[in-house]
PDB file of N, CA and C in Angstrom:
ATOM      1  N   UNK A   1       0.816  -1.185   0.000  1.00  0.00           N
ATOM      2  CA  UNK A   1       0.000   0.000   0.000  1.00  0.00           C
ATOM      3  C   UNK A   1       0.870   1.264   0.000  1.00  0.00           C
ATOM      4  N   UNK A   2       1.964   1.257   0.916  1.00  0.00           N
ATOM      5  CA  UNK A   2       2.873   2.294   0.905  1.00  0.00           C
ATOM      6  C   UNK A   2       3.468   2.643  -0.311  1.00  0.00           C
ATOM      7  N   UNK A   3       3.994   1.793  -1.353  1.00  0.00           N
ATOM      8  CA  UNK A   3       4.207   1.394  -2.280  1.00  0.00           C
ATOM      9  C   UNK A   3       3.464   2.156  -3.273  1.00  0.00           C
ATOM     10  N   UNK A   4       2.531   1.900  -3.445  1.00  0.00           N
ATOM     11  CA  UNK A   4       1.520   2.669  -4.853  1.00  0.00           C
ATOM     12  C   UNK A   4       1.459   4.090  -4.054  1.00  0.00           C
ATOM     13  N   UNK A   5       1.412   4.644  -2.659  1.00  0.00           N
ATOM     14  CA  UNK A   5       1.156   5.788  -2.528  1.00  0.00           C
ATOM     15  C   UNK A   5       2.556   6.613  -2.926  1.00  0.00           C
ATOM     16  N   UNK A   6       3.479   6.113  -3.204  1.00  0.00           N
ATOM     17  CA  UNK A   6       5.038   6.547  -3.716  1.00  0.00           C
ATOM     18  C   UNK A   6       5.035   6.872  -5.244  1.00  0.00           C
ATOM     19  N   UNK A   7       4.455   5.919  -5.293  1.00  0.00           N
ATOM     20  CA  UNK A   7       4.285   5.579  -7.153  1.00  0.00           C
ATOM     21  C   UNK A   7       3.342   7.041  -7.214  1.00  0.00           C
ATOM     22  N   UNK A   8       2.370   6.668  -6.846  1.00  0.00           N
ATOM     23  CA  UNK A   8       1.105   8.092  -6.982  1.00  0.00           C
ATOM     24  C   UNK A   8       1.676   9.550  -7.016  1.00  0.00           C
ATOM     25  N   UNK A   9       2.451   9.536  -6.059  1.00  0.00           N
ATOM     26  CA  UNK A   9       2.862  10.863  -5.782  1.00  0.00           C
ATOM     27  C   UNK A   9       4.030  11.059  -6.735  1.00  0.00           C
ATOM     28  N   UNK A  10       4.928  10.051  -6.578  1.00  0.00           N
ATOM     29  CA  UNK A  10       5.729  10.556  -7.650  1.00  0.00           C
ATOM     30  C   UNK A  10       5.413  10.520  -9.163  1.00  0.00           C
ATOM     31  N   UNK A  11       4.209  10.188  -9.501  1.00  0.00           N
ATOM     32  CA  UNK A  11       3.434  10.237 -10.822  1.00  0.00           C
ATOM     33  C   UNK A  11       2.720  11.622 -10.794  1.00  0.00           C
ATOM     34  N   UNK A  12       2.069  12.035  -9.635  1.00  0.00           N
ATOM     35  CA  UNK A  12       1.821  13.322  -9.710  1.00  0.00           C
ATOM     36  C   UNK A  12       2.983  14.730  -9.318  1.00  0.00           C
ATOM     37  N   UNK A  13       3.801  14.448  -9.115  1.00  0.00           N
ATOM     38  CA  UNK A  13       5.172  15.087  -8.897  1.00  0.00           C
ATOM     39  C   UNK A  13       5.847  15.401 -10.259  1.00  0.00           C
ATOM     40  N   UNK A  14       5.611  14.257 -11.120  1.00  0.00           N
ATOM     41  CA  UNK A  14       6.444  14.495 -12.514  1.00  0.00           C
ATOM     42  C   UNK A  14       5.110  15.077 -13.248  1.00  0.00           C
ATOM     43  N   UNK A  15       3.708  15.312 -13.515  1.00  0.00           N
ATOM     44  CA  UNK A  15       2.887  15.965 -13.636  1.00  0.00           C
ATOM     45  C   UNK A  15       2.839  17.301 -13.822  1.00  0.00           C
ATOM     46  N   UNK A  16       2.993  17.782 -12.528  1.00  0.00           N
ATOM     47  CA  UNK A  16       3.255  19.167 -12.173  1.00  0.00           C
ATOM     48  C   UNK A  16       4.346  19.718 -12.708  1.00  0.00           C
ATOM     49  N   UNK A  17       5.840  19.088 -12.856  1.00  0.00           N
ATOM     50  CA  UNK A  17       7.164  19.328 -13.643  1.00  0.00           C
ATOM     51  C   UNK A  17       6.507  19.712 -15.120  1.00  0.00           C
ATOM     52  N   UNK A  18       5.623  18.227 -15.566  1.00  0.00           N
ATOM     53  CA  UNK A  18       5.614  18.588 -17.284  1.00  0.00           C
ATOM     54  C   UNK A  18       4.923  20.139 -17.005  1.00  0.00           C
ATOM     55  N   UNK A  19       3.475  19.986 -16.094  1.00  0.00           N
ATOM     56  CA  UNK A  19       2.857  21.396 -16.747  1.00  0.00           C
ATOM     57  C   UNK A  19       3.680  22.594 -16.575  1.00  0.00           C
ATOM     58  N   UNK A  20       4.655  22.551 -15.593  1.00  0.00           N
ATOM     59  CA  UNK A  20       5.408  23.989 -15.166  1.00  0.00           C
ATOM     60  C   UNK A  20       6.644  23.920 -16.507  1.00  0.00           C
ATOM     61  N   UNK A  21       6.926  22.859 -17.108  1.00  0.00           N
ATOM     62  CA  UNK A  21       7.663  22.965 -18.348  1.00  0.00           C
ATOM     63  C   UNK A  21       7.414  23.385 -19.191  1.00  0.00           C
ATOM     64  N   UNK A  22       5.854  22.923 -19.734  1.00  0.00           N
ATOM     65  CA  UNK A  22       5.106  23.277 -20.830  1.00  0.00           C
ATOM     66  C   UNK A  22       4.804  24.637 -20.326  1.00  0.00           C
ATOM     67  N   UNK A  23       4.458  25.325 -19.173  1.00  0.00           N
ATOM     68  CA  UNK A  23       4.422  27.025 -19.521  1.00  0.00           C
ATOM     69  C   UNK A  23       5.319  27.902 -19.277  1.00  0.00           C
ATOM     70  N   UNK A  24       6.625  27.343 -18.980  1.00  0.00           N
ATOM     71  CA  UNK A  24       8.171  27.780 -19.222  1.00  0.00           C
ATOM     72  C   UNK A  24       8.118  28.122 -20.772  1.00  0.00           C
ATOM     73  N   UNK A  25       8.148  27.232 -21.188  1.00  0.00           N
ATOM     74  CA  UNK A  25       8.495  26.768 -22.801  1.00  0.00           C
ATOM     75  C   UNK A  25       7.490  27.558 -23.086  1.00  0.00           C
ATOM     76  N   UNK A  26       6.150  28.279 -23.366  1.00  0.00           N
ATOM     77  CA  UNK A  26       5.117  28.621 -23.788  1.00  0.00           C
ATOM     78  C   UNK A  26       5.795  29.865 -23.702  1.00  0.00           C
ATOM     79  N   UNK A  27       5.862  30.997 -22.172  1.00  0.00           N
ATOM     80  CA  UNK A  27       6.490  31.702 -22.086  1.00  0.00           C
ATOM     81  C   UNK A  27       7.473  32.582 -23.018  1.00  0.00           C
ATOM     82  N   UNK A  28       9.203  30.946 -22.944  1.00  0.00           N
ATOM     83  CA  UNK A  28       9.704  31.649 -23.931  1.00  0.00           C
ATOM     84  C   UNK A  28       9.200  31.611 -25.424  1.00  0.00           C
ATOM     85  N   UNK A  29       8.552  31.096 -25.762  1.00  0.00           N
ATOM     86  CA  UNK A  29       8.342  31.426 -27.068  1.00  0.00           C
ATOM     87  C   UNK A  29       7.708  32.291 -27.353  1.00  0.00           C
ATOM     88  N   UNK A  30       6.848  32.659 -26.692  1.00  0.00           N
ATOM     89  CA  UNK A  30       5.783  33.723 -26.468  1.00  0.00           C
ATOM     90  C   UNK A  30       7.128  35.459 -26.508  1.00  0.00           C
ATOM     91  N   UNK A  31       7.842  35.243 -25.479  1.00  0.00           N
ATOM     92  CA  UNK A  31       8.587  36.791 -25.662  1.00  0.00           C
ATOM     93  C   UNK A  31       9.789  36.327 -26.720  1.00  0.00           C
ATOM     94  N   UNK A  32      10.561  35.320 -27.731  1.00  0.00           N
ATOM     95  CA  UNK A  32      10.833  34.917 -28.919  1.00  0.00           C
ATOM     96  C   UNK A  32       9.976  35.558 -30.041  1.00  0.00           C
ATOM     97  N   UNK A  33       8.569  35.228 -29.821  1.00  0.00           N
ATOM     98  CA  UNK A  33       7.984  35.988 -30.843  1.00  0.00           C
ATOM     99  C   UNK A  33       7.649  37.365 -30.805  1.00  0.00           C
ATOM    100  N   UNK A  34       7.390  38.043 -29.873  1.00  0.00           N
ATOM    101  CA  UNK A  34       6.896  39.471 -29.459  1.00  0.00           C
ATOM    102  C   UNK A  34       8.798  39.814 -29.645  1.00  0.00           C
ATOM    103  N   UNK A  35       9.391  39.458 -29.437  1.00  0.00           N
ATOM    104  CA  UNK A  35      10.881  40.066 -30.066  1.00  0.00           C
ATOM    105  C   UNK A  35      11.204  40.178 -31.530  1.00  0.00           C
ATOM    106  N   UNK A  36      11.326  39.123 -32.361  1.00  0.00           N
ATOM    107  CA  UNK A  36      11.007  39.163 -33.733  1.00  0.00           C
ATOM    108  C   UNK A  36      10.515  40.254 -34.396  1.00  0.00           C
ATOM    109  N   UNK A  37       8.847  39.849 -33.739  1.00  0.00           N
ATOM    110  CA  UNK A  37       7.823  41.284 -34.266  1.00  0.00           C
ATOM    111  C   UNK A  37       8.321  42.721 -34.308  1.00  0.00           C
ATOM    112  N   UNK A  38       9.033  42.703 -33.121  1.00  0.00           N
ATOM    113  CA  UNK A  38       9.433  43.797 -32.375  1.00  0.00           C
ATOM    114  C   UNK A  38      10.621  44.507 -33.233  1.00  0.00           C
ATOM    115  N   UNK A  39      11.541  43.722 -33.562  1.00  0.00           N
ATOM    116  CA  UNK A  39      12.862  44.277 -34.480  1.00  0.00           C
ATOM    117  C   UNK A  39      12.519  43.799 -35.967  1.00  0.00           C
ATOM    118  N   UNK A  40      11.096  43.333 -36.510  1.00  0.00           N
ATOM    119  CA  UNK A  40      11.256  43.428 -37.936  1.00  0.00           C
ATOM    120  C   UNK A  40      10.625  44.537 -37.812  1.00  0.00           C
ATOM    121  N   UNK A  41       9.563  45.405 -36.937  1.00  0.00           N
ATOM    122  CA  UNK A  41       9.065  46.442 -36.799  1.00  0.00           C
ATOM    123  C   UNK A  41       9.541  48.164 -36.745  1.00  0.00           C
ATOM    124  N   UNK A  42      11.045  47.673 -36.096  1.00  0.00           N
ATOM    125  CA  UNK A  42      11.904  48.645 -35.764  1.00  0.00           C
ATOM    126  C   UNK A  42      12.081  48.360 -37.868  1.00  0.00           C
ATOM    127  N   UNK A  43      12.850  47.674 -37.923  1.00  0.00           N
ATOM    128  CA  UNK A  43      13.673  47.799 -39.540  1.00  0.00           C
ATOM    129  C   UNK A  43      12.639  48.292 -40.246  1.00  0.00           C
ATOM    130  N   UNK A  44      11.497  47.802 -40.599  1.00  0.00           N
ATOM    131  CA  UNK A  44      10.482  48.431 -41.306  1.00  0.00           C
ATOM    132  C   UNK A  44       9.974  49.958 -41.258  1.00  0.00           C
ATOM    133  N   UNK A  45       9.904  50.562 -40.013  1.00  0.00           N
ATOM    134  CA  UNK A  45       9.824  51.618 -39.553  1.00  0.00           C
ATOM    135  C   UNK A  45      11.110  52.651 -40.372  1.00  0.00           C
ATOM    136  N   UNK A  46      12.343  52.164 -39.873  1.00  0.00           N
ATOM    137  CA  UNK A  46      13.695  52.700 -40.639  1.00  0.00           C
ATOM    138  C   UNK A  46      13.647  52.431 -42.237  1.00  0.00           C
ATOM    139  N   UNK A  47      12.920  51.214 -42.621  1.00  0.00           N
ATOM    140  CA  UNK A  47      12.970  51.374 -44.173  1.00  0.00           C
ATOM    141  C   UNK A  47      11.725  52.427 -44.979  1.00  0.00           C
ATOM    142  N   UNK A  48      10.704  52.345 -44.260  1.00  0.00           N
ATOM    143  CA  UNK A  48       9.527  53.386 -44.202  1.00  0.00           C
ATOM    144  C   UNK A  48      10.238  54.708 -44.411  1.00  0.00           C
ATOM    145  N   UNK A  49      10.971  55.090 -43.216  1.00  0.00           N
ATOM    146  CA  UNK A  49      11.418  56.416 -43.129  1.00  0.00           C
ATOM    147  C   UNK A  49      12.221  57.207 -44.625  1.00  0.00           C
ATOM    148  N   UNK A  50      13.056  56.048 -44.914  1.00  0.00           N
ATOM    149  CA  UNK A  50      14.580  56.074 -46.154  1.00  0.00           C
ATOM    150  C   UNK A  50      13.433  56.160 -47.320  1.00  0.00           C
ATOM    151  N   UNK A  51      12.561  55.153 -47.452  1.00  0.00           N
ATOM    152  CA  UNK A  51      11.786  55.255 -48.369  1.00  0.00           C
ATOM    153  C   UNK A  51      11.191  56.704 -48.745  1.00  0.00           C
ATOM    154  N   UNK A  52      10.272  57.828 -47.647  1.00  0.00           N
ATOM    155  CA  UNK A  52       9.690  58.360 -47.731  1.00  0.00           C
ATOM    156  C   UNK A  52      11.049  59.599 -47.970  1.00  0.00           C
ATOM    157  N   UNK A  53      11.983  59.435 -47.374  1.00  0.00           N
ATOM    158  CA  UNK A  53      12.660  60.422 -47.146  1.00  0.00           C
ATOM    159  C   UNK A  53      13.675  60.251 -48.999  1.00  0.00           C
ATOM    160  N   UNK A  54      13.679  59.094 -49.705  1.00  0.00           N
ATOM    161  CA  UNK A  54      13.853  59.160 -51.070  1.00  0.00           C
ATOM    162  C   UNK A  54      12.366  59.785 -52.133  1.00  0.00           C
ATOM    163  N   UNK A  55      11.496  59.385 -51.996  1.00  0.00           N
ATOM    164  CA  UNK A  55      10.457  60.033 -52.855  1.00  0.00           C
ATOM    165  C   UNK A  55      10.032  61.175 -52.230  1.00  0.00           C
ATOM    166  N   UNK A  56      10.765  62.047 -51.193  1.00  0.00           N
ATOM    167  CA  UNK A  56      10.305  63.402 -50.759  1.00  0.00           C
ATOM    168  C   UNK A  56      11.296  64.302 -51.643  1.00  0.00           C
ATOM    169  N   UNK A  57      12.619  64.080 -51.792  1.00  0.00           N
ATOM    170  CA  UNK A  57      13.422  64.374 -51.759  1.00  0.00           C
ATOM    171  C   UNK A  57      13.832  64.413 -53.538  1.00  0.00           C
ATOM    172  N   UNK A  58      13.282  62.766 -53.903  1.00  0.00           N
ATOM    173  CA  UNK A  58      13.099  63.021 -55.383  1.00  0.00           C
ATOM    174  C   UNK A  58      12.257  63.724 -56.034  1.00  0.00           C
ATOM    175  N   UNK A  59      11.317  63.877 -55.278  1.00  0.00           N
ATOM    176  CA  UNK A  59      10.400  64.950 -55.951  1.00  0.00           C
ATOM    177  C   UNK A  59      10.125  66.268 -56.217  1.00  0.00           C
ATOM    178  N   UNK A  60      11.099  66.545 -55.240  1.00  0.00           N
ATOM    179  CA  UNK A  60      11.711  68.023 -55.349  1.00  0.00           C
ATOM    180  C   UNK A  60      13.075  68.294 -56.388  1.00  0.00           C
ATOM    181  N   UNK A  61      13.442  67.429 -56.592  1.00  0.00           N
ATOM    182  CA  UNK A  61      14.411  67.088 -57.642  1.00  0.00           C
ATOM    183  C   UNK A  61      13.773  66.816 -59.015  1.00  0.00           C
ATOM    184  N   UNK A  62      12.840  66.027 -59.115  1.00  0.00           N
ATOM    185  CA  UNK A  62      11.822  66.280 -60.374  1.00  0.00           C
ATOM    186  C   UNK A  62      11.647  67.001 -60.598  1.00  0.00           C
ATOM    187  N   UNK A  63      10.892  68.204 -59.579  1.00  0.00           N
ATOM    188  CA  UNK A  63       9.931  69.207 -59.735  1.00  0.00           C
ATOM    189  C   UNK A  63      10.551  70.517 -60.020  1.00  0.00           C
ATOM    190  N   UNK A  64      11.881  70.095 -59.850  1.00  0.00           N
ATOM    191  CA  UNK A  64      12.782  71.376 -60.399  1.00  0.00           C
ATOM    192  C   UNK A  64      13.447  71.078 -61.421  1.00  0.00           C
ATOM    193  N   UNK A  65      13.418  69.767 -61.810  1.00  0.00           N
ATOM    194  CA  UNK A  65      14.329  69.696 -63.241  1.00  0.00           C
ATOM    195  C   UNK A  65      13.176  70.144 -64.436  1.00  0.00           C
ATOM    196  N   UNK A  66      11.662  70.008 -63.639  1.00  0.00           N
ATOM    197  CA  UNK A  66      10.658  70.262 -64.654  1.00  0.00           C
ATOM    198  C   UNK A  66      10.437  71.419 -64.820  1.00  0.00           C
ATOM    199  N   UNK A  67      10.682  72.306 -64.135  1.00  0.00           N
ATOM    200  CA  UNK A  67      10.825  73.688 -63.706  1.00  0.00           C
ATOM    201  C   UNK A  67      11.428  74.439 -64.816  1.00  0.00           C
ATOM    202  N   UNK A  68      12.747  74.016 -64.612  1.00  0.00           N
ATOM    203  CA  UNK A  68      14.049  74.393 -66.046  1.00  0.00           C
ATOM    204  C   UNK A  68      13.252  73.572 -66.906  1.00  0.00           C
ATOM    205  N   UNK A  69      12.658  72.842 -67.308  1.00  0.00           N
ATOM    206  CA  UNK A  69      12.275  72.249 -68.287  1.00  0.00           C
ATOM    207  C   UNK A  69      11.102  73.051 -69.185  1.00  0.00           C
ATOM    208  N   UNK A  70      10.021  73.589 -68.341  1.00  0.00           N
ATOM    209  CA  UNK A  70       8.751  74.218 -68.826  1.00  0.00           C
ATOM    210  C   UNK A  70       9.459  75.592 -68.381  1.00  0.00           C
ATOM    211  N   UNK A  71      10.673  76.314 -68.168  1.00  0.00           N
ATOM    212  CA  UNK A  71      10.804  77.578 -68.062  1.00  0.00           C
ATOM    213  C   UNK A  71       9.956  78.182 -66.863  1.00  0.00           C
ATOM    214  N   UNK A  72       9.126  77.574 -66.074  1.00  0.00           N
ATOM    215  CA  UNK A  72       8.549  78.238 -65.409  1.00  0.00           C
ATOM    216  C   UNK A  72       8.787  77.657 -63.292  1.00  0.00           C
ATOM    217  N   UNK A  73       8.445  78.484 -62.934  1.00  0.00           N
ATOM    218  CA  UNK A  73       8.594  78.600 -61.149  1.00  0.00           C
ATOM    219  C   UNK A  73       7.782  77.308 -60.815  1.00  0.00           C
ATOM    220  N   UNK A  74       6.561  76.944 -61.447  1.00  0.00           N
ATOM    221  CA  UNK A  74       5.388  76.184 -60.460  1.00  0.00           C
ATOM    222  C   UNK A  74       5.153  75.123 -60.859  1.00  0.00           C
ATOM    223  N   UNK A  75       5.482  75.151 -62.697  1.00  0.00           N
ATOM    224  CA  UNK A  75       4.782  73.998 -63.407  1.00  0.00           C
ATOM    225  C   UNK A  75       5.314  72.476 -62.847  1.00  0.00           C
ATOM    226  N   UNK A  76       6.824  72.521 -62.620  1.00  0.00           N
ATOM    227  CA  UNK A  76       7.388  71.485 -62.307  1.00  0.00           C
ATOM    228  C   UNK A  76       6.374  70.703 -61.164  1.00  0.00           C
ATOM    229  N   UNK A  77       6.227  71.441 -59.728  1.00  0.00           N
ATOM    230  CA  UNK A  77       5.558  71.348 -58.835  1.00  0.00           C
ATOM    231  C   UNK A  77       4.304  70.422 -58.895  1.00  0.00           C
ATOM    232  N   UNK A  78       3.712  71.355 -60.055  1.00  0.00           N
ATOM    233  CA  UNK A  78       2.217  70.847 -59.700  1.00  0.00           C
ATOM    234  C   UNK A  78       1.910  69.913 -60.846  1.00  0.00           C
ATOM    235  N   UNK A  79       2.875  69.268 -61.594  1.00  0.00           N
ATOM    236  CA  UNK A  79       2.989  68.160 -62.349  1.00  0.00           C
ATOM    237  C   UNK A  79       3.648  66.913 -61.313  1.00  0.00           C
ATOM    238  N   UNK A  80       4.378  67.291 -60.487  1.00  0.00           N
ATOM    239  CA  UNK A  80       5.082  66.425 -59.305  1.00  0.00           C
ATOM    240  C   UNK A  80       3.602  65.957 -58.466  1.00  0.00           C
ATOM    241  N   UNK A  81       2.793  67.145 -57.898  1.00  0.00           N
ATOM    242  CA  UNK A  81       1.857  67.164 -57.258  1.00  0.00           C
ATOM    243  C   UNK A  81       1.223  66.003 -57.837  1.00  0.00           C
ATOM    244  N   UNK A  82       0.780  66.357 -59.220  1.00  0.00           N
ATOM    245  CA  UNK A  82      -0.592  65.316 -59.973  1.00  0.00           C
ATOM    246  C   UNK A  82      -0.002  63.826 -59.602  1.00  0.00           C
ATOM    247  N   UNK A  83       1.241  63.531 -60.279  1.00  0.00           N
ATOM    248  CA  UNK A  83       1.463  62.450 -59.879  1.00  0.00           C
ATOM    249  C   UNK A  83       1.469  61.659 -58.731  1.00  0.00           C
ATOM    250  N   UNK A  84       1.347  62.287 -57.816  1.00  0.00           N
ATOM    251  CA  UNK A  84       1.774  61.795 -56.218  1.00  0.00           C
ATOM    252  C   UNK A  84       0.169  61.380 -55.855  1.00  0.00           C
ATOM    253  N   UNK A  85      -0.740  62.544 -56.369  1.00  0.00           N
ATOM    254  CA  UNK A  85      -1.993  62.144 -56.178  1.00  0.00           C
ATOM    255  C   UNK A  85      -2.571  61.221 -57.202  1.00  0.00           C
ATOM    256  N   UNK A  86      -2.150  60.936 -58.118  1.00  0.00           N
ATOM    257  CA  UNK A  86      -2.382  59.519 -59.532  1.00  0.00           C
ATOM    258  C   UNK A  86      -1.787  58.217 -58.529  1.00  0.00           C
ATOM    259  N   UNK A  87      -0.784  58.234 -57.961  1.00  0.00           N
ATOM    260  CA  UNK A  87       0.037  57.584 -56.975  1.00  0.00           C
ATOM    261  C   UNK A  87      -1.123  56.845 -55.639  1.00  0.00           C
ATOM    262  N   UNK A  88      -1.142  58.011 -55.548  1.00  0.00           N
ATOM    263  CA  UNK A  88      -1.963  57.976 -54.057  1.00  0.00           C
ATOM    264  C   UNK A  88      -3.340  57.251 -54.614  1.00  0.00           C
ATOM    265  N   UNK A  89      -3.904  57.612 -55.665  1.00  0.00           N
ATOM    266  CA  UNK A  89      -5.336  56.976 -56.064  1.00  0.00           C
ATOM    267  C   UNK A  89      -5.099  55.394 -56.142  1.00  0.00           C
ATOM    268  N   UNK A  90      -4.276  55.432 -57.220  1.00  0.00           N
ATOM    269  CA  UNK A  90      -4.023  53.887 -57.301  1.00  0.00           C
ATOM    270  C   UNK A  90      -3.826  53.181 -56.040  1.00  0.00           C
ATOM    271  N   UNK A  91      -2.830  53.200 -55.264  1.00  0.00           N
ATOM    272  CA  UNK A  91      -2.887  52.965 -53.838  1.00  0.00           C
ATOM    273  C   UNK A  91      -4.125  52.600 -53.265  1.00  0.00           C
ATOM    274  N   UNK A  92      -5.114  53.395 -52.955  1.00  0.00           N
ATOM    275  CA  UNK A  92      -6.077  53.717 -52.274  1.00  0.00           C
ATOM    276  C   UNK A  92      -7.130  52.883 -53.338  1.00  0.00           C
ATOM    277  N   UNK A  93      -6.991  52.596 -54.533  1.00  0.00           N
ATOM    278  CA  UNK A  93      -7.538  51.569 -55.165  1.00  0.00           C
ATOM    279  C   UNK A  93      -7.789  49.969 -54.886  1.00  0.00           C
ATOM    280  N   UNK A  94      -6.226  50.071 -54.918  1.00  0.00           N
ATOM    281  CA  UNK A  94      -5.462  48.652 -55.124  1.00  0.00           C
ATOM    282  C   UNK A  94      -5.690  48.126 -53.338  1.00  0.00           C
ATOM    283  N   UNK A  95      -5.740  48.790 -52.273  1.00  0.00           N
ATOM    284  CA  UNK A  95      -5.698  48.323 -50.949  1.00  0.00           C
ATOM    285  C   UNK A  95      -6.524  47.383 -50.507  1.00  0.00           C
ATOM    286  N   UNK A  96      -7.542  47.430 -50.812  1.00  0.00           N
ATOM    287  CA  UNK A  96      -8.380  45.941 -50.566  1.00  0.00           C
ATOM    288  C   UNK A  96      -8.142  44.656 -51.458  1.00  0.00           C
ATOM    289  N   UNK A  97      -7.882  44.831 -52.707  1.00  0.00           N
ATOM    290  CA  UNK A  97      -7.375  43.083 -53.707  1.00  0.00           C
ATOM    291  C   UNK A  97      -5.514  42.906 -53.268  1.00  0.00           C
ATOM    292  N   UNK A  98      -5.001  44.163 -53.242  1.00  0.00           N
ATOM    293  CA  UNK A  98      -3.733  43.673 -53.366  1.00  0.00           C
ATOM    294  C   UNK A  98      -2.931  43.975 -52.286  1.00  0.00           C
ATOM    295  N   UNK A  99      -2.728  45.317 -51.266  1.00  0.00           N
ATOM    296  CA  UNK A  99      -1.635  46.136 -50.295  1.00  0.00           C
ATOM    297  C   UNK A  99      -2.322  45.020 -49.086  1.00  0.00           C
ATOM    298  N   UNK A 100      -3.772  44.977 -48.765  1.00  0.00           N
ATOM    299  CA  UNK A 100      -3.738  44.426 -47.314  1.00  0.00           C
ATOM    300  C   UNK A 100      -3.665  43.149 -47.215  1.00  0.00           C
ATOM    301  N   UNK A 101      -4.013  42.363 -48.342  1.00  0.00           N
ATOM    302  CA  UNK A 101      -3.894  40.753 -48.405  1.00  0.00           C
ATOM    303  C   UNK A 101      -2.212  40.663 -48.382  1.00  0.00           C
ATOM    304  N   UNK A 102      -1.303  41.223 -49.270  1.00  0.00           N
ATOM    305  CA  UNK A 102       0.146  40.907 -49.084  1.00  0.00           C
ATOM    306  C   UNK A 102       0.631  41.714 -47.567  1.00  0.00           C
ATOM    307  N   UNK A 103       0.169  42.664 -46.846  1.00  0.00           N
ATOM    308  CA  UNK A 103       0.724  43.238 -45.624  1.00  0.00           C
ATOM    309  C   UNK A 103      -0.214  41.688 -44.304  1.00  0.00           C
ATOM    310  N   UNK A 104      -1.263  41.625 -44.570  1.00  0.00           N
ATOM    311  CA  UNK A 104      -1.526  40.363 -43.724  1.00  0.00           C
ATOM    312  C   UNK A 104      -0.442  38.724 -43.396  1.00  0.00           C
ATOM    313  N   UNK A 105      -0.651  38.661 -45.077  1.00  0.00           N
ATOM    314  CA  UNK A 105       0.537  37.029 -45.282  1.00  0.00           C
ATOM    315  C   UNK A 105       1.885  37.641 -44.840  1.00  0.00           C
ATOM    316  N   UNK A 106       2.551  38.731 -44.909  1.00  0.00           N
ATOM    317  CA  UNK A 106       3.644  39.052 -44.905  1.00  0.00           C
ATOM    318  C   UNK A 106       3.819  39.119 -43.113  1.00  0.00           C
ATOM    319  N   UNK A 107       2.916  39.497 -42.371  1.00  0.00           N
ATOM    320  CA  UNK A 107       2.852  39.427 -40.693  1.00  0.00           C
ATOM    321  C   UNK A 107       2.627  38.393 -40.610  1.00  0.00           C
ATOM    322  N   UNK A 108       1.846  37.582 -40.662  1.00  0.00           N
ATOM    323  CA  UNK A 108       1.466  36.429 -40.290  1.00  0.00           C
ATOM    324  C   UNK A 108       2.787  35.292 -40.585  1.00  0.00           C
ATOM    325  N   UNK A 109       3.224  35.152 -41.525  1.00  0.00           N
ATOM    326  CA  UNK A 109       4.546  34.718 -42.047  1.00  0.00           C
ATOM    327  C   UNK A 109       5.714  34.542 -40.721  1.00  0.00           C
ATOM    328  N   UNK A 110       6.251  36.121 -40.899  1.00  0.00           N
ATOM    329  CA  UNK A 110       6.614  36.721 -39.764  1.00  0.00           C
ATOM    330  C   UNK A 110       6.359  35.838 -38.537  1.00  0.00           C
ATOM    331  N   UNK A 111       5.054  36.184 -38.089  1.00  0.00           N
ATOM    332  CA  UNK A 111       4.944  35.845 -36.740  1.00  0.00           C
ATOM    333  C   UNK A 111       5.149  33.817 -36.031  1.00  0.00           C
ATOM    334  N   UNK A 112       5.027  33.557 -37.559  1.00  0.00           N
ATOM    335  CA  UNK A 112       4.835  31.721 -37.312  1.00  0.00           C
ATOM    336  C   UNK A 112       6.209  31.468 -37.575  1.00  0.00           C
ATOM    337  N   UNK A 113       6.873  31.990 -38.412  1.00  0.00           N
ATOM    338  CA  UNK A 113       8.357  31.551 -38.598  1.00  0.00           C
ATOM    339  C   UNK A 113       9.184  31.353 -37.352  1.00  0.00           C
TER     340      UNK A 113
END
């Protein structure tokens, strides 16, 4: 009788080990992934920035080569302008068939890898 109550306990002893293992292990993977997220978020953010800070920058560079081009102060500008807003439409088109289905798979990806 003493016997099985040894067995018992030490069957429920190694029990308690697995579950406190299994939410060790849950844990780290859990701040593994919230880290990941975390520094592809940072890089994206920094490539966001370079990005915006190249088509700000080119466009003022357009908009003045168009400038000398049409002889005039504004035209460059507001030919730069149209485009950005032709830009922006399409965008704002395309966001439901194509920008949020590839920004979804592209996190989700991310987050299971």
């Amino acid at each position: 009788m003493q016997e099985e109550k040894t067995i018992i306990e030490d069957l429920a002893e190694n029990i308690v080990e697995i579950g406190e293992t299994y939410y060790k292990l849950a844990q780290v993977n859990i701040v593994e992934k919230a880290t990941v997220v975390g520094s592809i978020s940072i890089v994206i953010v920094c490539y966001l920035f370079l990005f915006l800070m190249i088509i700000f920058f080119g466009g003022i560079g357009l908009a003045a080569y168009l400038n000398t081009l049409f002889n005039s102060n504004y035209t460059g500008y507001f030919i730069v302008c149209g485009l950005f807003i032709l830009l922006a439409a399409i965008l704002f088109l395309l966001r439901k068939k194509t920008i949020i289905p590839l920004l979804k798979n592209a996190i989700v990806k991310q987050v299971y890898e």
